[in-house]
Protein backbone atom coordinates (compact mmCIF):
# COMPACT_ATOMS: atom_id res chain seq x y z
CA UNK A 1 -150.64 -116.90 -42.94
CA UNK A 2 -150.04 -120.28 -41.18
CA UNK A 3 -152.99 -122.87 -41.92
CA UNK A 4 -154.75 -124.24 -38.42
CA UNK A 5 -154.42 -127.28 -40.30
CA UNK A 6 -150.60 -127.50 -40.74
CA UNK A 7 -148.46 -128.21 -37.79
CA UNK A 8 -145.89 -126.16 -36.71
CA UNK A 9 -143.54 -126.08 -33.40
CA UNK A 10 -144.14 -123.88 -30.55
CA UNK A 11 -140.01 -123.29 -30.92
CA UNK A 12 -139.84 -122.45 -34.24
CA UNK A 13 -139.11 -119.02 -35.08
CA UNK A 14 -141.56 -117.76 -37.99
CA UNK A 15 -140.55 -114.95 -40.11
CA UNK A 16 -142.97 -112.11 -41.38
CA UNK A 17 -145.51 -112.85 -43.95
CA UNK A 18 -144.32 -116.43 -43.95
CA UNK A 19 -147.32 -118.99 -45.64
CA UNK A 20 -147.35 -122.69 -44.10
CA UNK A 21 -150.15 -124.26 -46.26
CA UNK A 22 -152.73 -126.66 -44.65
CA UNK A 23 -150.89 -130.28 -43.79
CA UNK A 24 -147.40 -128.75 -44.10
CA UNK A 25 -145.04 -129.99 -40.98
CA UNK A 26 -142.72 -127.71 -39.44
CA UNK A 27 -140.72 -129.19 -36.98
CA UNK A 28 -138.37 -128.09 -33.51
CA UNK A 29 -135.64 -125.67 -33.95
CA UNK A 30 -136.41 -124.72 -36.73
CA UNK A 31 -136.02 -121.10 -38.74
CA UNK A 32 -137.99 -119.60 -41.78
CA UNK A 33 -137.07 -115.97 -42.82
CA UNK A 34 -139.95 -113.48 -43.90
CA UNK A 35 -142.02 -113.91 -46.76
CA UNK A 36 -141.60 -117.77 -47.65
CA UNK A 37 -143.71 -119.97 -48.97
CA UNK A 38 -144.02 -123.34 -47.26
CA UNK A 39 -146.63 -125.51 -49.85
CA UNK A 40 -148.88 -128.22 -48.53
CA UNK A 41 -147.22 -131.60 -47.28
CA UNK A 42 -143.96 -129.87 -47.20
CA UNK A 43 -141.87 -131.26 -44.33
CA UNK A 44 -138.86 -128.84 -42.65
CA UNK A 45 -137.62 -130.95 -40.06
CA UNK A 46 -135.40 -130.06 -37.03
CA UNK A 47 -132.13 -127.97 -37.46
CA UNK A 48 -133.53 -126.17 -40.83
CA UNK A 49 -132.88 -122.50 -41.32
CA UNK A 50 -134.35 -121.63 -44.28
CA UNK A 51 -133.92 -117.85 -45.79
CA UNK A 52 -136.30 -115.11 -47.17
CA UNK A 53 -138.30 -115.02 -50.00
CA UNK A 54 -138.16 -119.27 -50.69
CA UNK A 55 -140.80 -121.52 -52.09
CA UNK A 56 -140.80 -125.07 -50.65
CA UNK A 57 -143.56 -127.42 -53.01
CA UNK A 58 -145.35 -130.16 -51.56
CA UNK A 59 -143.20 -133.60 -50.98
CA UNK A 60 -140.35 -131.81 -50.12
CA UNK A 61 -138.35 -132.69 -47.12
CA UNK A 62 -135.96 -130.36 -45.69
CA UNK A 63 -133.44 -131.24 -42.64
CA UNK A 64 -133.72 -135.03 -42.24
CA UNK A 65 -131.50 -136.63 -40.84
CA UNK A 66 -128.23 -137.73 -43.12
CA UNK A 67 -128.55 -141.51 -44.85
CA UNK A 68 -124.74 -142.19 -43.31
CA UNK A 69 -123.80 -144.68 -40.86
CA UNK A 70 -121.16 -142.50 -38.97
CA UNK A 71 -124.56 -140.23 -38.25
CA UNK A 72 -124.86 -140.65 -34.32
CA UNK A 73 -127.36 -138.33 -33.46
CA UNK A 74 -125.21 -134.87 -33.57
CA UNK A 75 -127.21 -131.73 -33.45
CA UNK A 76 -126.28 -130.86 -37.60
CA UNK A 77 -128.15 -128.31 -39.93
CA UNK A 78 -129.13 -127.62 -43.28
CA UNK A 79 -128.54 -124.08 -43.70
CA UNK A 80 -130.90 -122.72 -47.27
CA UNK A 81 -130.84 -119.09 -48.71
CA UNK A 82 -132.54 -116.05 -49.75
CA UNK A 83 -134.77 -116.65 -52.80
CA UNK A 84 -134.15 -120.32 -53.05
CA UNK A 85 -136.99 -122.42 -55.03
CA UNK A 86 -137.31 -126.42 -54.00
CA UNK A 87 -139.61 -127.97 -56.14
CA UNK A 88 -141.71 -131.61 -55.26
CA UNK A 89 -140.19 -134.14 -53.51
CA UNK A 90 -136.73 -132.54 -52.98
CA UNK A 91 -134.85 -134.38 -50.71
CA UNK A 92 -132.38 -131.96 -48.31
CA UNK A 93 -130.39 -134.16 -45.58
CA UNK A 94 -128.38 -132.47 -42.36
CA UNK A 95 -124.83 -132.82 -42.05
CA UNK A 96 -122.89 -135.27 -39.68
CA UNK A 97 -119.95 -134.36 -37.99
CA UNK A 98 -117.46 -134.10 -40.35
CA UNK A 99 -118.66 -130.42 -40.88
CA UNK A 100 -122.27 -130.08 -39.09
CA UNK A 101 -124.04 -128.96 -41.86
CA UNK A 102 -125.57 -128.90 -45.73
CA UNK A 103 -125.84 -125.59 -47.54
CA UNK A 104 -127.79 -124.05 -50.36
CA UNK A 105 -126.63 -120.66 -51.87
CA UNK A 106 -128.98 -117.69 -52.97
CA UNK A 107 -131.08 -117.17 -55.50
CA UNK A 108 -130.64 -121.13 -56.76
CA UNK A 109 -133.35 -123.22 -58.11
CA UNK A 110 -133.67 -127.04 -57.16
CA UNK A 111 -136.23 -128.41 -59.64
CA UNK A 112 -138.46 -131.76 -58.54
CA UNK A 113 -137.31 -134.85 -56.74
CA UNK A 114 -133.37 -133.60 -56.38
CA UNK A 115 -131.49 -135.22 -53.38
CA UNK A 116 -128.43 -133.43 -51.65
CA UNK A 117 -127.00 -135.71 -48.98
CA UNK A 118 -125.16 -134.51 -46.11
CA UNK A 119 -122.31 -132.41 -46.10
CA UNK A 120 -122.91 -130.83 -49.14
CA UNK A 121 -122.54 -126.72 -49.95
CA UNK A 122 -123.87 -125.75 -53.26
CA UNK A 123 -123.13 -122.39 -54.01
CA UNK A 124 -125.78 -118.95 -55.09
CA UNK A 125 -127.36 -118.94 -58.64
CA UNK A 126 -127.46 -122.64 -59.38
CA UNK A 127 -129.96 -124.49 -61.16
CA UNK A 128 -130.19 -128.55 -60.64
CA UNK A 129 -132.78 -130.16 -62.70
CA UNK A 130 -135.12 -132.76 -61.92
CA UNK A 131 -133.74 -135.76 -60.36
CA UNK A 132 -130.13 -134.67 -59.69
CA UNK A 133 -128.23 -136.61 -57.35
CA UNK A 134 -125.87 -135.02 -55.23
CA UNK A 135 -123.73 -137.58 -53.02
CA UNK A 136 -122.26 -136.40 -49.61
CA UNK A 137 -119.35 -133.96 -49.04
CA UNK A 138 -119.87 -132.28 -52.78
CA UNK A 139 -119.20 -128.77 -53.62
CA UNK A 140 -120.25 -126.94 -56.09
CA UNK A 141 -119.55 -123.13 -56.82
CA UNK A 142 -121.95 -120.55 -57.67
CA UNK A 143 -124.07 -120.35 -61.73
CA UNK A 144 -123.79 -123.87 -61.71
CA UNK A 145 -125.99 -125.76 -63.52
CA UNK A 146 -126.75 -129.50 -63.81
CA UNK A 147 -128.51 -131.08 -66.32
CA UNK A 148 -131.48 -133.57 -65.09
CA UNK A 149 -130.66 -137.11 -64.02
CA UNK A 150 -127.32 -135.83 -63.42
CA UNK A 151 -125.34 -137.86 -60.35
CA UNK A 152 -122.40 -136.65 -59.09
CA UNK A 153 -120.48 -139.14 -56.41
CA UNK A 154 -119.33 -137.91 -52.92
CA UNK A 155 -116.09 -135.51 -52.60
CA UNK A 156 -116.28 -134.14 -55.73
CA UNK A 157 -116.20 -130.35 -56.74
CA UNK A 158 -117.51 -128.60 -59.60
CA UNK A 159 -116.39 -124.77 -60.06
CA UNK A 160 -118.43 -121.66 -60.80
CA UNK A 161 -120.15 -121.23 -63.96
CA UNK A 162 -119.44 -124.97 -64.96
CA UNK A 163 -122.38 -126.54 -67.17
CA UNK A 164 -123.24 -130.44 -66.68
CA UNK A 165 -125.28 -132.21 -69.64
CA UNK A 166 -127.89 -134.10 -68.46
CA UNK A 167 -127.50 -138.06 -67.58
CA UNK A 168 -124.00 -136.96 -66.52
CA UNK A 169 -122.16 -139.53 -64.03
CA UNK A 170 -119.60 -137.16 -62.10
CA UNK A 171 -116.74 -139.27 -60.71
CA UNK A 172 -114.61 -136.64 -61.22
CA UNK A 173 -113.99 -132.81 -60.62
CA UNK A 174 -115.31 -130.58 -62.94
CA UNK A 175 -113.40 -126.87 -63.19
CA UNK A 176 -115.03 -123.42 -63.66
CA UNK A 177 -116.17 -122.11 -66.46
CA UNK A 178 -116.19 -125.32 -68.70
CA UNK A 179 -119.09 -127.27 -70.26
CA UNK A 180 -119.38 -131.22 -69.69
CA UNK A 181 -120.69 -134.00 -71.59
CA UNK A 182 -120.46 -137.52 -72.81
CA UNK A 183 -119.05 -140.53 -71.02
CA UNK A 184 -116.89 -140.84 -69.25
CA UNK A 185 -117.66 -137.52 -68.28
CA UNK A 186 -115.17 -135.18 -70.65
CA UNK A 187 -114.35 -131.51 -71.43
CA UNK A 188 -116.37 -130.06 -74.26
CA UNK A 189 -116.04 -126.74 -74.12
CA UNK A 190 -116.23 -123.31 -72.48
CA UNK A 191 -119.77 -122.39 -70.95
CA UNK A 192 -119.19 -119.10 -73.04
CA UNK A 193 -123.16 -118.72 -73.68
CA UNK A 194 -123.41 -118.37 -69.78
CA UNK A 195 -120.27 -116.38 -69.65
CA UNK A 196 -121.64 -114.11 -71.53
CA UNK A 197 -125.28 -113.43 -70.15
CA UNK A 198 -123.21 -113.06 -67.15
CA UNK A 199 -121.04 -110.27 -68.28
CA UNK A 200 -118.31 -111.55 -69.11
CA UNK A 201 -116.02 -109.63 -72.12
CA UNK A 202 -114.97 -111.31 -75.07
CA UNK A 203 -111.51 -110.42 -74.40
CA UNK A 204 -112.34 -113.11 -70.96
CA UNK A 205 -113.88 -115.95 -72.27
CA UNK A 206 -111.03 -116.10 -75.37
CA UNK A 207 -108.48 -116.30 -72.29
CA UNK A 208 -110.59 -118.64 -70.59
CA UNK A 209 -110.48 -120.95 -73.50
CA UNK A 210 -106.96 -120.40 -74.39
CA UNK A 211 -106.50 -122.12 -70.49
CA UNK A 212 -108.35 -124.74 -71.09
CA UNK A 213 -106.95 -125.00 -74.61
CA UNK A 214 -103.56 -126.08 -73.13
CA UNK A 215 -104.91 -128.55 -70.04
CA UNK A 216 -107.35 -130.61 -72.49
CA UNK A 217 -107.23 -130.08 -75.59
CA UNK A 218 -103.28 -130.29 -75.91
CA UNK A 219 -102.58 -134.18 -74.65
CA UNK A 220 -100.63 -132.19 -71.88
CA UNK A 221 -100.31 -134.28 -68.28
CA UNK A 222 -101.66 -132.20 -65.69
CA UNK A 223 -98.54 -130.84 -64.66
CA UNK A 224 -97.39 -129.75 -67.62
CA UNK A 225 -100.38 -128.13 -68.04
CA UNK A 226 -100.48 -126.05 -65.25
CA UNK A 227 -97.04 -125.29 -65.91
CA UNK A 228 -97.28 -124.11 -69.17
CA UNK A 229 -100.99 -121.88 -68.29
CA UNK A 230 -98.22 -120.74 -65.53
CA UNK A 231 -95.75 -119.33 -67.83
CA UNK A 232 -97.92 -118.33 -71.23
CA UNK A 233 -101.77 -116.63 -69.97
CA UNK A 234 -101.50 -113.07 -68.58
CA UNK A 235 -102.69 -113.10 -64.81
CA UNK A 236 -106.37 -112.45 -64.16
CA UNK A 237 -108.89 -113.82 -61.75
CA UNK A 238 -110.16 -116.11 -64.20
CA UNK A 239 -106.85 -117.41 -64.80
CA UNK A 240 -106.24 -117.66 -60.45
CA UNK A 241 -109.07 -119.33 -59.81
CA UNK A 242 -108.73 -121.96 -62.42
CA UNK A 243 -105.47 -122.63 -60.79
CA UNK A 244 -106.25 -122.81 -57.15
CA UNK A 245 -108.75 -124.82 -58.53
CA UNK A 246 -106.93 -127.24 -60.17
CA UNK A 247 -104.61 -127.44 -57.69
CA UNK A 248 -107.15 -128.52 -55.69
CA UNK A 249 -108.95 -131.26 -56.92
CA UNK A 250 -108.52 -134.23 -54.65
CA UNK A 251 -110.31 -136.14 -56.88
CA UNK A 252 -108.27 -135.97 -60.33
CA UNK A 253 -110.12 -134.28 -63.66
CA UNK A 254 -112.43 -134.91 -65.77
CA UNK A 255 -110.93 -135.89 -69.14
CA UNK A 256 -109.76 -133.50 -71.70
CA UNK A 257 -111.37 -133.72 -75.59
CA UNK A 258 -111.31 -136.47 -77.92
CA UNK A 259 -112.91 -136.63 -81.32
């Protein structure tokens, strides 16, 4: 059902049991799979592609163009998923050219007024809570969740299952599978509550935290670290994509645990 009294774009491509609420703006170019919800005073601007099955709120704005000066008009997207939730007054910028676009994951659940600037990819099964701030070129993996107020500055990554406390300040990359707190931001734990509602054995998680054992709880540099997680933890996939991950990380690491 598309309200007479919302607008939407003779070039837009409406899915199947799609519902544009009255004053809801839908704008040139732009794609919405079958059966979402578009609420009243939502705005999906040019070069959106949103998925199946989402719910955009009122006061959300989806596609605008990127708050970045080297923005010269290019022809960028925001590209959202299947089953993705943006609550009020989400904010969900385009991409410039240094990749074209700004990605959302399945299934992932941005809760009221979070901002993710251009460039971005966050990954399927996330949660960000209310007023997260997600500077440009960030990545973030898939079951990752962000506490509210949480702002996390351009370039950096966070891996899969990685937990953020809320009022974080993320200067630096956070690894999978790890909980973060405090500040500075620091290692305090393995997310081994989410692990497990995930599936994840016992016999995982202990390896898990026997990695992260050695690269922050030990006083290890990050070398030696990886060195010694090298020689001493049994290969897995948990294990390899710690590693590429660390290996990675363009940004240096969070710190390790202090008392």
């Amino acid at each position: 059902m598309i309200s007479h009294l919302s607008f939407v774009h003779e070039s837009a491509k409406i899915g199947d049991n799609v519902t544009i609420e009255p004053f809801a703006y839908v704008g040139e170019n732009v794609e919405i799979g079958a059966g979402t919800w578009v609420g009243p005073h939502a705005v999906i601007l040019t070069g959106s592609f949103i998925g199946r099955n989402c719910k955009i709120f009122p006061g959300a704005v989806v596609g605008a163009i990127p708050q970045d000066l080297k923005y010269k008009g290019e022809n960028s997207t925001v590209v959202v998923g299947d089953n993705v939730i943006i609550r009020e007054c989400c904010t969900l910028n385009r991409g410039t050219e240094a990749s074209m676009t700004t990605k959302i994951g399945n299934n992932s659940l941005l809760m009221a007024y979070v901002h993710i600037a251009h460039d971005s990819v966050v990954g399927s099964n996330c949660i960000l809570a209310n007023n997260v701030n997600l500077a440009g070129h960030i990545e973030i993996g898939d079951y990752v969740i962000l506490g509210g107020l949480t702002a996390v500055h351009q370039f950096v990554k966070i891996g899969n299952h990685a937990m953020v406390g809320g009022g974080s300040l993320v200067r630096k990359d956070v690894p999978p599978f790890v909980k973060a707190a405090r500040e500075p931001l620091s290692y305090v734990g393995i997310n081994s509550v989410g692990l497990k509602r995930r599936g994840f054995s016992t016999e995982q998680i202990n390896a898990i935290q026997d990695i992260y054992r050695i690269i922050f709880v030990k006083g290890n540099n990050v070398k030696r670290s990886l060195e010694a997680v090298e020689a001493t933890i049994p290969e897995s996939n948990e294990k390899q994509q710690i590693l590429t991950f660390l290996y990675q990380a363009d940004r240096g690491l969070m710190k390790g645990f202090k008392q």
